[in-house]
PDB file of N, CA and C in Angstrom:
ATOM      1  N   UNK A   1       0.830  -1.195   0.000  1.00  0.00           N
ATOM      2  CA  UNK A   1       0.000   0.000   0.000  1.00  0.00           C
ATOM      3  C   UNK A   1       0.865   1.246   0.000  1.00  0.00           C
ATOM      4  N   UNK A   2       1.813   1.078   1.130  1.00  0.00           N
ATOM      5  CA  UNK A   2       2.956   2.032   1.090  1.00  0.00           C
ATOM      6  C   UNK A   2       3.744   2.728  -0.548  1.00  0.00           C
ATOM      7  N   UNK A   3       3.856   1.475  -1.559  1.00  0.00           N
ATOM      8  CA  UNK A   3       3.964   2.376  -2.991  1.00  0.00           C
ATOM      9  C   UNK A   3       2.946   2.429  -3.764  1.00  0.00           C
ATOM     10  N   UNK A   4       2.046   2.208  -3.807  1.00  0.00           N
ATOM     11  CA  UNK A   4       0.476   2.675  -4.071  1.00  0.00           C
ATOM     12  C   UNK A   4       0.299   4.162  -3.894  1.00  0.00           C
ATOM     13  N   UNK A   5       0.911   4.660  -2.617  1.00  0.00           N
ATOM     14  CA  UNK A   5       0.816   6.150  -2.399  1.00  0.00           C
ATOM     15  C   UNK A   5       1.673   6.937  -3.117  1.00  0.00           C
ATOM     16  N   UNK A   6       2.797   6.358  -2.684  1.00  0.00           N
ATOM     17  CA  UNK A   6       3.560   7.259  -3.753  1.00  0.00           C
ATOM     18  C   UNK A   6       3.765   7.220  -5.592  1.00  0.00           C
ATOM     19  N   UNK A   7       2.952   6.158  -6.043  1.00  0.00           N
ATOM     20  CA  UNK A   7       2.734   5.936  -7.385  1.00  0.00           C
ATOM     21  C   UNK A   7       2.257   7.288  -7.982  1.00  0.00           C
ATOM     22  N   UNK A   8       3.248   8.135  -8.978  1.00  0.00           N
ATOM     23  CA  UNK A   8       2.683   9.122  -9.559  1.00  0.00           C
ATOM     24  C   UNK A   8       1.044   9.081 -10.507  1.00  0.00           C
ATOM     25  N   UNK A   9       0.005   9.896  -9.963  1.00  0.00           N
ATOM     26  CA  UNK A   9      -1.259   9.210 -11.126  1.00  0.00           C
ATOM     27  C   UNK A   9      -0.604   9.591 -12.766  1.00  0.00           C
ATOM     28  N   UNK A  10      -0.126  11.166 -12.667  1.00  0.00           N
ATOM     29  CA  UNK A  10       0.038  11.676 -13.943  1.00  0.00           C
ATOM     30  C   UNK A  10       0.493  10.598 -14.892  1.00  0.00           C
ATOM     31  N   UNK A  11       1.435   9.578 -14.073  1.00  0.00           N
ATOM     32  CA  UNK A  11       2.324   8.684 -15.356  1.00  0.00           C
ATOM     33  C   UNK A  11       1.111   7.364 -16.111  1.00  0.00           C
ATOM     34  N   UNK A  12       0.596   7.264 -14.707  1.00  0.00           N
ATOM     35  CA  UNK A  12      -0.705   6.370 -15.510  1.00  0.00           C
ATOM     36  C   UNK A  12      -1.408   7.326 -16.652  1.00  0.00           C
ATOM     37  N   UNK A  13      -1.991   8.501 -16.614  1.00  0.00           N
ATOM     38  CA  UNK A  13      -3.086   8.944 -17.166  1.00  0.00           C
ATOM     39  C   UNK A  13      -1.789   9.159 -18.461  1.00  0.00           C
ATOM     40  N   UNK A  14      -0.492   9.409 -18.412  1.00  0.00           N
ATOM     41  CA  UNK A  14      -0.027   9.613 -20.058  1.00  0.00           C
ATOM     42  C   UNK A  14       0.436   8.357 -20.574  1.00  0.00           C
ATOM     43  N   UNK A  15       0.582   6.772 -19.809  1.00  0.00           N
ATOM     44  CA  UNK A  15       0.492   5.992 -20.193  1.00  0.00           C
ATOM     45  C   UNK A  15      -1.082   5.599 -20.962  1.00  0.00           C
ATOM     46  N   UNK A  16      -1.865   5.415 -20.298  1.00  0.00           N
ATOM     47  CA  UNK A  16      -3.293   5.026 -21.096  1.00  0.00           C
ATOM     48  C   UNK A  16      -3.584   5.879 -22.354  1.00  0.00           C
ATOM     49  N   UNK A  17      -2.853   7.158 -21.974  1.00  0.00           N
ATOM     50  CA  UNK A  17      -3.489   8.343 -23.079  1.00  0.00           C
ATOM     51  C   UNK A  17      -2.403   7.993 -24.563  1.00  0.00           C
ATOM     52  N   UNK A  18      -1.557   7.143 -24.210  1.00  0.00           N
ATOM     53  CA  UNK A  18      -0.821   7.043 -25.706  1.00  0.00           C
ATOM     54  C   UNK A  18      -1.028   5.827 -26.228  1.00  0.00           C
ATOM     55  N   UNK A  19      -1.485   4.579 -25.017  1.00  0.00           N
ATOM     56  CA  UNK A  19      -2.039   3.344 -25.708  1.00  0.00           C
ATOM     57  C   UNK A  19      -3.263   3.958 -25.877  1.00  0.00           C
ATOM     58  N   UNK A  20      -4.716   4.324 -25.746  1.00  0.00           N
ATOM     59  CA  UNK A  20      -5.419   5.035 -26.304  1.00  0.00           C
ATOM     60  C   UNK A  20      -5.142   5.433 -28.058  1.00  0.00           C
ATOM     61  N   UNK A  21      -4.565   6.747 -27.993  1.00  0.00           N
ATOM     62  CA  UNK A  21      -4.061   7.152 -28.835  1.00  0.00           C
ATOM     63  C   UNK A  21      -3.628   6.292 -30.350  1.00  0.00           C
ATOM     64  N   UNK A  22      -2.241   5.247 -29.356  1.00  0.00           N
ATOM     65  CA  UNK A  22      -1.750   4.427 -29.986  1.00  0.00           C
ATOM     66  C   UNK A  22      -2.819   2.900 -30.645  1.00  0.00           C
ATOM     67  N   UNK A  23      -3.834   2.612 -30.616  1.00  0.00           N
ATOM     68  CA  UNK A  23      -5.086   2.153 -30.664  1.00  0.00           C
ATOM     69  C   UNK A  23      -6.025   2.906 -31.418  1.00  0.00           C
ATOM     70  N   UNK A  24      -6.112   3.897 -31.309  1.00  0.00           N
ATOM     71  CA  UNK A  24      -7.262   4.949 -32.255  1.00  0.00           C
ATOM     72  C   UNK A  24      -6.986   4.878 -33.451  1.00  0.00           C
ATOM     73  N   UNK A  25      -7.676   4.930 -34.382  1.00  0.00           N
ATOM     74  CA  UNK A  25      -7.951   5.398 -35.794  1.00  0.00           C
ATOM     75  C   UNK A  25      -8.204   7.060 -36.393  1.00  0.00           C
ATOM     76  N   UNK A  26      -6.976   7.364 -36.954  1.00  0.00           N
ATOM     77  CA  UNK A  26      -6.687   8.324 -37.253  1.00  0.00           C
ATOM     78  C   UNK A  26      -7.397   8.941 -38.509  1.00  0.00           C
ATOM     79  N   UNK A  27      -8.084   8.245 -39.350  1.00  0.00           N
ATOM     80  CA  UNK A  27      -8.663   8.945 -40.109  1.00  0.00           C
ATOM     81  C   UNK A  27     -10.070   9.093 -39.838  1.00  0.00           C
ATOM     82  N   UNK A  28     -10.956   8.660 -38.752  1.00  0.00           N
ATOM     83  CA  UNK A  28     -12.180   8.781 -38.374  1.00  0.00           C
ATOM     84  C   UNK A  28     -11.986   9.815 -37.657  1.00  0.00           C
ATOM     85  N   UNK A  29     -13.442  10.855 -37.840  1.00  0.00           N
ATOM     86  CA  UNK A  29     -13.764  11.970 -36.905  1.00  0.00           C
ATOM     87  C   UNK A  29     -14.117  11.508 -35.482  1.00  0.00           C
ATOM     88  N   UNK A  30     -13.402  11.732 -34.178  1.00  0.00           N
ATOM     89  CA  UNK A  30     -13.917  11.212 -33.172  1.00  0.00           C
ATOM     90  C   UNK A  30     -14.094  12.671 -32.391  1.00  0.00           C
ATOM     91  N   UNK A  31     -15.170  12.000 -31.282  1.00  0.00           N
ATOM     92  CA  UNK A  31     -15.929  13.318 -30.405  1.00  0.00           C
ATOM     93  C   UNK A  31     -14.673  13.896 -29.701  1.00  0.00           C
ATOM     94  N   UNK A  32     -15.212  15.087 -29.865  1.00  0.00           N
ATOM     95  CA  UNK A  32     -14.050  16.268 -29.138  1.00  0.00           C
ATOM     96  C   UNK A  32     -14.758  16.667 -27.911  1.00  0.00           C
ATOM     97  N   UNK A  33     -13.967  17.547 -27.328  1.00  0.00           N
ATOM     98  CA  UNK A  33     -14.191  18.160 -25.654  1.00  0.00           C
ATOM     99  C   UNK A  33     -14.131  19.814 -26.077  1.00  0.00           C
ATOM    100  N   UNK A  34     -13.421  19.850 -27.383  1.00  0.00           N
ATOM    101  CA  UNK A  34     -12.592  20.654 -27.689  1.00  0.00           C
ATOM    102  C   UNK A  34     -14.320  21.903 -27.530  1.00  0.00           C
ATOM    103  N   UNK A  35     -14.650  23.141 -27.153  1.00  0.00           N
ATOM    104  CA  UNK A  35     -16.216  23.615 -27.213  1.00  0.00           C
ATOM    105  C   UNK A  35     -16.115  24.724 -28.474  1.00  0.00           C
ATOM    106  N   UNK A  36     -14.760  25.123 -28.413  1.00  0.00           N
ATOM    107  CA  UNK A  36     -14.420  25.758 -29.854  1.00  0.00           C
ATOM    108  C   UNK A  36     -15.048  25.173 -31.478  1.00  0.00           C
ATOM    109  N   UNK A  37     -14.683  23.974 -31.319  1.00  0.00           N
ATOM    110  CA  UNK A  37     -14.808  22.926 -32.389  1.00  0.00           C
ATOM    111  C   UNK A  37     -16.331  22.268 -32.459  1.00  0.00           C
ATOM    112  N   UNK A  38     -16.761  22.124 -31.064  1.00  0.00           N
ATOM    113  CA  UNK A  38     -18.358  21.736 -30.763  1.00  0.00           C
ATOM    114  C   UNK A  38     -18.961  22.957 -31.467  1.00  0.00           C
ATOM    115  N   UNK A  39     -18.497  24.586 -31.272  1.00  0.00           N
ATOM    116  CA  UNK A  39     -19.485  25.026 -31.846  1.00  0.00           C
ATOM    117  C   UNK A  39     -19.742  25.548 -33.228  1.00  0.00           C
ATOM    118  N   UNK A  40     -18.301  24.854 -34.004  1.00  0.00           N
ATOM    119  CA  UNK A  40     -18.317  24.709 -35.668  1.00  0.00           C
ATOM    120  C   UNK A  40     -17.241  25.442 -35.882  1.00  0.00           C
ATOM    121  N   UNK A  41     -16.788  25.957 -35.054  1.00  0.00           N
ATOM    122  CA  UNK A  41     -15.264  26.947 -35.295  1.00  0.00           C
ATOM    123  C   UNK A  41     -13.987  25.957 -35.592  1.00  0.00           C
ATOM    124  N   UNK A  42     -13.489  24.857 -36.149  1.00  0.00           N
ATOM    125  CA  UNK A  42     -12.962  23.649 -36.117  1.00  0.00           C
ATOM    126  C   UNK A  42     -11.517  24.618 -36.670  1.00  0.00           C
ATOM    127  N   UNK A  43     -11.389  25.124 -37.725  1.00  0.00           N
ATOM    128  CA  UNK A  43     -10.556  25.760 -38.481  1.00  0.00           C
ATOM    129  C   UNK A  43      -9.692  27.113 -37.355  1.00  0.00           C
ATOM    130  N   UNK A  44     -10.227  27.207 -36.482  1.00  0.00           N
ATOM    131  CA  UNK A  44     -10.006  28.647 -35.671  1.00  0.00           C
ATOM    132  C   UNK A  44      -9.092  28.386 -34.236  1.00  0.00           C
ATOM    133  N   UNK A  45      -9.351  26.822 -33.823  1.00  0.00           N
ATOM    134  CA  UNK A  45      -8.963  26.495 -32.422  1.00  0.00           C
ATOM    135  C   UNK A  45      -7.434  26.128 -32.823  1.00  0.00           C
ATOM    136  N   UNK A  46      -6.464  26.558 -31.894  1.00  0.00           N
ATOM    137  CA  UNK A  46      -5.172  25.819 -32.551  1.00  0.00           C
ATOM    138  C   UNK A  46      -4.751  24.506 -31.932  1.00  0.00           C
ATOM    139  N   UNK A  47      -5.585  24.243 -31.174  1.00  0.00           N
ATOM    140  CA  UNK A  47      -5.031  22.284 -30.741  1.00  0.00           C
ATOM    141  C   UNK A  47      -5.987  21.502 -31.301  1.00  0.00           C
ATOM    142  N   UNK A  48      -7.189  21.974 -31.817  1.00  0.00           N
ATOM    143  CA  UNK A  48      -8.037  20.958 -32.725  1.00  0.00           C
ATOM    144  C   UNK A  48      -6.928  19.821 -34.053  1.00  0.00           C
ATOM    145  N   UNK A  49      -6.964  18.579 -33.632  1.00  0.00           N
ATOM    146  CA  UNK A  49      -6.280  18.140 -34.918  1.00  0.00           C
ATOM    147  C   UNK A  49      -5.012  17.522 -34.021  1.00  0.00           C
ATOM    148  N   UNK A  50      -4.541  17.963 -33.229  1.00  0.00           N
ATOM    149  CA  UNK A  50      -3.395  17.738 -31.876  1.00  0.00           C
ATOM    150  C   UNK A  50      -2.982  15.567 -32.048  1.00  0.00           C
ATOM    151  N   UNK A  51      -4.660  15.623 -31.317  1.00  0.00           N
ATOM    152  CA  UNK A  51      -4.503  14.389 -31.257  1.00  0.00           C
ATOM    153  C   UNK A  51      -4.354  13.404 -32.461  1.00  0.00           C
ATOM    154  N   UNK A  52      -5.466  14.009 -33.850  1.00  0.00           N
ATOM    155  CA  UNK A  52      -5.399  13.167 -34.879  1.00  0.00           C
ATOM    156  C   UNK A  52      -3.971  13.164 -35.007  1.00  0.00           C
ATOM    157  N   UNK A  53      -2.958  14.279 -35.276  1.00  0.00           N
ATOM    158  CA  UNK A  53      -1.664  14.292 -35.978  1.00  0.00           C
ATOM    159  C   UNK A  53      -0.652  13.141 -35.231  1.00  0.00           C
ATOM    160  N   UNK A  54      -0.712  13.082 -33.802  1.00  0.00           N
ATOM    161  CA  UNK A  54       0.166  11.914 -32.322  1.00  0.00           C
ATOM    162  C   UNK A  54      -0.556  10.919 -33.420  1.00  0.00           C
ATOM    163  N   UNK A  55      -1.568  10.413 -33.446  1.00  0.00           N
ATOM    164  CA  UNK A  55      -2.571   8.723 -34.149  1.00  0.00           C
ATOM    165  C   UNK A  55      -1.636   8.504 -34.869  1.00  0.00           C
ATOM    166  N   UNK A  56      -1.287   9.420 -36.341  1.00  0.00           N
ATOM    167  CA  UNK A  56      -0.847   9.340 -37.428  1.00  0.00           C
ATOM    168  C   UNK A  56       0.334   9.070 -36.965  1.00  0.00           C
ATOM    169  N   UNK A  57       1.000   9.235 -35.993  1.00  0.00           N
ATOM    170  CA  UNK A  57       2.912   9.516 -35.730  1.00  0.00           C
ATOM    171  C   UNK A  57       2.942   7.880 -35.423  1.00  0.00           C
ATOM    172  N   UNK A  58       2.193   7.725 -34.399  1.00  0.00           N
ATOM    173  CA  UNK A  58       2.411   6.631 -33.525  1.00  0.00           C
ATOM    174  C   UNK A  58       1.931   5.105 -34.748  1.00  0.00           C
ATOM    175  N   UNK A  59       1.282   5.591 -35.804  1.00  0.00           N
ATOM    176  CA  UNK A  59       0.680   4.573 -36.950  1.00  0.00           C
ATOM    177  C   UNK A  59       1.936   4.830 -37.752  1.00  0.00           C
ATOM    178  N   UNK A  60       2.953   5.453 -37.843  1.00  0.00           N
ATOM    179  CA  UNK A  60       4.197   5.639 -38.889  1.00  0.00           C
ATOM    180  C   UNK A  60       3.530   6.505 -39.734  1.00  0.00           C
ATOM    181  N   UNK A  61       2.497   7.441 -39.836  1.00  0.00           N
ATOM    182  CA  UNK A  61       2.184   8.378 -41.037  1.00  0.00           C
ATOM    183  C   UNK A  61       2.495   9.746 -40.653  1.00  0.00           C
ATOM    184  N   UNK A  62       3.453   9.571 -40.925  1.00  0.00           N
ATOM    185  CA  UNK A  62       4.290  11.456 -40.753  1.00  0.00           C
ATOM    186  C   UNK A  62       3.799  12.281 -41.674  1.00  0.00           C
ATOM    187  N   UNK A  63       3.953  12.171 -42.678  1.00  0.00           N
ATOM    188  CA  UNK A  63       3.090  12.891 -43.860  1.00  0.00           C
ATOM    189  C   UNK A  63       1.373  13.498 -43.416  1.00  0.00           C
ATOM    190  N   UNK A  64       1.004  13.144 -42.865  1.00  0.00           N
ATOM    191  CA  UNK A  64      -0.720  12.850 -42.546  1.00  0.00           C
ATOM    192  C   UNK A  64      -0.610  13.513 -41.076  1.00  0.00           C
ATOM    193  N   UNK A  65       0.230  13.343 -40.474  1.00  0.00           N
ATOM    194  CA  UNK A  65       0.650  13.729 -39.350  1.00  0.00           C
ATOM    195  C   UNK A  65       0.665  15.269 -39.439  1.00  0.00           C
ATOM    196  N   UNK A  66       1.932  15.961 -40.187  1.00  0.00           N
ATOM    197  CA  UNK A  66       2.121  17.319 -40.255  1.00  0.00           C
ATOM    198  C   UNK A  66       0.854  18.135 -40.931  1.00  0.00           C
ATOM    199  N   UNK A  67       0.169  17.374 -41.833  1.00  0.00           N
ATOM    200  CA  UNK A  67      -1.104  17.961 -42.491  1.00  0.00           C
ATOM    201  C   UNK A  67      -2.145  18.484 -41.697  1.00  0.00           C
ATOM    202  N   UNK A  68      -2.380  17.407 -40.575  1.00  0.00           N
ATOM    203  CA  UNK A  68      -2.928  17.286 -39.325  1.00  0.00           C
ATOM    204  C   UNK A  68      -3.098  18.839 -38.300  1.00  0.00           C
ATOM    205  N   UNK A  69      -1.942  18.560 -37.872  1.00  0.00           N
ATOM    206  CA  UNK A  69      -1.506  19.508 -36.918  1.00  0.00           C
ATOM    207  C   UNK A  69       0.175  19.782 -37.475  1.00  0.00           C
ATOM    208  N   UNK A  70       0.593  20.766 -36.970  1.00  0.00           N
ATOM    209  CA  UNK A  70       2.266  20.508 -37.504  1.00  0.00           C
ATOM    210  C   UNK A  70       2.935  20.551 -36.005  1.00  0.00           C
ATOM    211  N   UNK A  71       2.218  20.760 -34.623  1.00  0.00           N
ATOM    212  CA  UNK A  71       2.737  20.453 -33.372  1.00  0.00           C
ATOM    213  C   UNK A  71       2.400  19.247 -33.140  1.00  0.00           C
ATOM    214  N   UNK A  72       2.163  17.797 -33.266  1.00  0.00           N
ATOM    215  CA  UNK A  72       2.079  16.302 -33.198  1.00  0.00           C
ATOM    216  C   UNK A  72       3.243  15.692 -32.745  1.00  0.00           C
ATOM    217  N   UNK A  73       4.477  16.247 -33.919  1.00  0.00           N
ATOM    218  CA  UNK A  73       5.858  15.254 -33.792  1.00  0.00           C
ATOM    219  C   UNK A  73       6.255  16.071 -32.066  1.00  0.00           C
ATOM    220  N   UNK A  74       6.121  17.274 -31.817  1.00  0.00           N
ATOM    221  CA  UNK A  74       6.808  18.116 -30.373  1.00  0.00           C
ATOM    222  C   UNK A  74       6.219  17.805 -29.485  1.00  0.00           C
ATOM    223  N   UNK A  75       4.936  17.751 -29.948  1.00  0.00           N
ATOM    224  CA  UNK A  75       3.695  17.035 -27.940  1.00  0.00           C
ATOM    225  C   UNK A  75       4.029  15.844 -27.974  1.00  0.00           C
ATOM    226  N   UNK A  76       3.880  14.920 -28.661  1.00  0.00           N
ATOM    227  CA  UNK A  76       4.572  13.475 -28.579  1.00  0.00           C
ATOM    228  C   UNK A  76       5.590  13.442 -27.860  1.00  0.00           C
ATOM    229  N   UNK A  77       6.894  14.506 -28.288  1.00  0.00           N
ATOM    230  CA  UNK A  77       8.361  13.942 -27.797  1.00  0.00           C
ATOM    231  C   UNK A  77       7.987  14.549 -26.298  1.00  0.00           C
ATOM    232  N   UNK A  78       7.577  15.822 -26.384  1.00  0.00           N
ATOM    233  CA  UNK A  78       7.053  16.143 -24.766  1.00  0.00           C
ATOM    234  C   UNK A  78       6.611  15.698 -23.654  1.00  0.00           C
ATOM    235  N   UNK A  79       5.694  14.373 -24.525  1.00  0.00           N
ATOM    236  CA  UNK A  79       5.051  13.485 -23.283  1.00  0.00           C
ATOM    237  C   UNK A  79       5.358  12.463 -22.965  1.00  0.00           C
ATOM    238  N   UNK A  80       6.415  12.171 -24.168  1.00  0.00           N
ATOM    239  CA  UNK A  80       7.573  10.631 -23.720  1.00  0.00           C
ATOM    240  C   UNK A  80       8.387  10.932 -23.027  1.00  0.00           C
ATOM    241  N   UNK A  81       8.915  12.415 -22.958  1.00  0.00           N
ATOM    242  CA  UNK A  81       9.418  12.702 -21.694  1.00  0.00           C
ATOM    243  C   UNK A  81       9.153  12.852 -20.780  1.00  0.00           C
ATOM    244  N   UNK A  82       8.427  13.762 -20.383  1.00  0.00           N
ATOM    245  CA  UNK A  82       7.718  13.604 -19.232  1.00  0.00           C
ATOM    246  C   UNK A  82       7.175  12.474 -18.409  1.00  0.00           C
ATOM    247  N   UNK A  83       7.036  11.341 -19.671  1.00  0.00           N
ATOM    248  CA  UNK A  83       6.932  10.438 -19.149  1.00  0.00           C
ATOM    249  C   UNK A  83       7.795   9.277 -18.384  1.00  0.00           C
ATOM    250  N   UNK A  84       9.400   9.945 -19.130  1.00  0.00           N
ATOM    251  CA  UNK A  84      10.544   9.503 -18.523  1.00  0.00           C
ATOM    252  C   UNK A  84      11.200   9.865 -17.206  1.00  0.00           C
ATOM    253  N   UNK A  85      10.886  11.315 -17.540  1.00  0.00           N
ATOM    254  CA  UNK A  85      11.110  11.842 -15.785  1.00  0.00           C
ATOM    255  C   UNK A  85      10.011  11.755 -14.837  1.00  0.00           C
ATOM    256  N   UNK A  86       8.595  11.198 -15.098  1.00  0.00           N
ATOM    257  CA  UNK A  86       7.770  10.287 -13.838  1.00  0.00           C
ATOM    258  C   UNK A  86       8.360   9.105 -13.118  1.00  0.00           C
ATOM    259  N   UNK A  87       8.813   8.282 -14.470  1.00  0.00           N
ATOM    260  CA  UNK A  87       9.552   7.254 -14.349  1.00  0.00           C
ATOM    261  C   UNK A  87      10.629   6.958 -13.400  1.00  0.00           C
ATOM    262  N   UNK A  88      11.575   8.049 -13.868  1.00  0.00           N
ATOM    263  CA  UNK A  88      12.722   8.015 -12.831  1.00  0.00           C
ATOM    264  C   UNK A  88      12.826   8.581 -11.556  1.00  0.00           C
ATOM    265  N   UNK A  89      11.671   9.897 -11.633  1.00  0.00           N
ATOM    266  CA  UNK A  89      11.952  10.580 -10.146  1.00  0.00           C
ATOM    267  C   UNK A  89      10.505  10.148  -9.302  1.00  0.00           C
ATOM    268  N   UNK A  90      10.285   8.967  -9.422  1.00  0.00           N
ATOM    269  CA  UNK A  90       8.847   8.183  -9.054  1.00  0.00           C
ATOM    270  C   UNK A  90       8.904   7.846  -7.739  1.00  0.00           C
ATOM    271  N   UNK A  91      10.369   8.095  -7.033  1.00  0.00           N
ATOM    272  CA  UNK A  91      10.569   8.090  -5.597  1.00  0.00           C
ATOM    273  C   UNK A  91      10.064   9.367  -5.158  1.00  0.00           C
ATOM    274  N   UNK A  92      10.453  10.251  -5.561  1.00  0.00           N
ATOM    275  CA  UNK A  92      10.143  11.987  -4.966  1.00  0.00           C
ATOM    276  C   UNK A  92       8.689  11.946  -4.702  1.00  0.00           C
ATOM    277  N   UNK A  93       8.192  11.601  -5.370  1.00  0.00           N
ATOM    278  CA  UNK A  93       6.487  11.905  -5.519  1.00  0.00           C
ATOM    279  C   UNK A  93       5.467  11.310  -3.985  1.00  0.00           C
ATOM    280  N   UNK A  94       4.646  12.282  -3.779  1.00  0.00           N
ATOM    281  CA  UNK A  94       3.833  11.690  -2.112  1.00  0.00           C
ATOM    282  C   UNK A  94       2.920  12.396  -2.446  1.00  0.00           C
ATOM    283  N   UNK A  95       1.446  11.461  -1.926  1.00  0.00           N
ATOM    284  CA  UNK A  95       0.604  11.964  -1.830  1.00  0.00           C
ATOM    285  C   UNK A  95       0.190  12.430  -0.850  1.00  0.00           C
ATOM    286  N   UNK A  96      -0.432  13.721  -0.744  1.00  0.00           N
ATOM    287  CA  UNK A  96      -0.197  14.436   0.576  1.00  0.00           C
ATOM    288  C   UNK A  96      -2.111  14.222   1.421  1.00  0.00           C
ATOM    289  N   UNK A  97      -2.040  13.493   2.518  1.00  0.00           N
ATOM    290  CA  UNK A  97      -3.123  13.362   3.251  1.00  0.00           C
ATOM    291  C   UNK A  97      -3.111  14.073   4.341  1.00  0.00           C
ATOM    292  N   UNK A  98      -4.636  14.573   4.466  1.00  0.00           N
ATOM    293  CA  UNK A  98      -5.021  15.394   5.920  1.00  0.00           C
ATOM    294  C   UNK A  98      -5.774  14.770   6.431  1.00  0.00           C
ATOM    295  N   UNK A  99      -5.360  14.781   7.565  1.00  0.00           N
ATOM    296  CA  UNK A  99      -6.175  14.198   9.102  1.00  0.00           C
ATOM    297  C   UNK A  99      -6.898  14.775   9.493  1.00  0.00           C
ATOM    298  N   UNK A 100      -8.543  14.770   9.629  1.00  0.00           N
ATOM    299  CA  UNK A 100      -9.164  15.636  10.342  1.00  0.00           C
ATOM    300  C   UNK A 100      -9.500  15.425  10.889  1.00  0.00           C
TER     301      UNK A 100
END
């Protein structure tokens, strides 16, 4: 239980979010959160397309990728890092509880 607590969540939620990702189908329109894009402004938001362009990277379609979004190949390398330094500094991390 003792490393249960200190288990960073963030590294889970960018693990699932790239098998996710890495699993998705990149040329289907899938539902957004995005409210810019919900309200037809699709062309106007600048992270709309974010995720399709990562699908395409992580499927080997670089080409389809940059068309996409042209920030895909930089959030990718961003979050494999980040995901490396969860990894390693996974001792530092505590979850902080109050006693009341």
């Amino acid at each position: 239980m003792k490393h249960l607590k200190t288990f960073p969540l963030e590294l889970i939620f960018w693990v699932i979010a790239l098998v996710l990702l890495a699993t998705a189908n990149g040329h289907e329109h899938h539902f957004s959160l995005c409210p810019v894009a919900n309200l037809g402004f699709e062309k106007w938001c600048p992270g709309c397309g974010l995720g399709r362009s990562i699908i395409h990277i992580l499927h080997g379609e670089i080409s389809e990728s940059f068309s996409e979004h042209w920030f895909g190949l930089p959030a990718l390398l961003i979050i494999i890092y980040r995901i490396f330094t969860l990894i390693k500094n996974r001792k530092q991390f505590k979850i902080i509880t109050i006693n009341t």
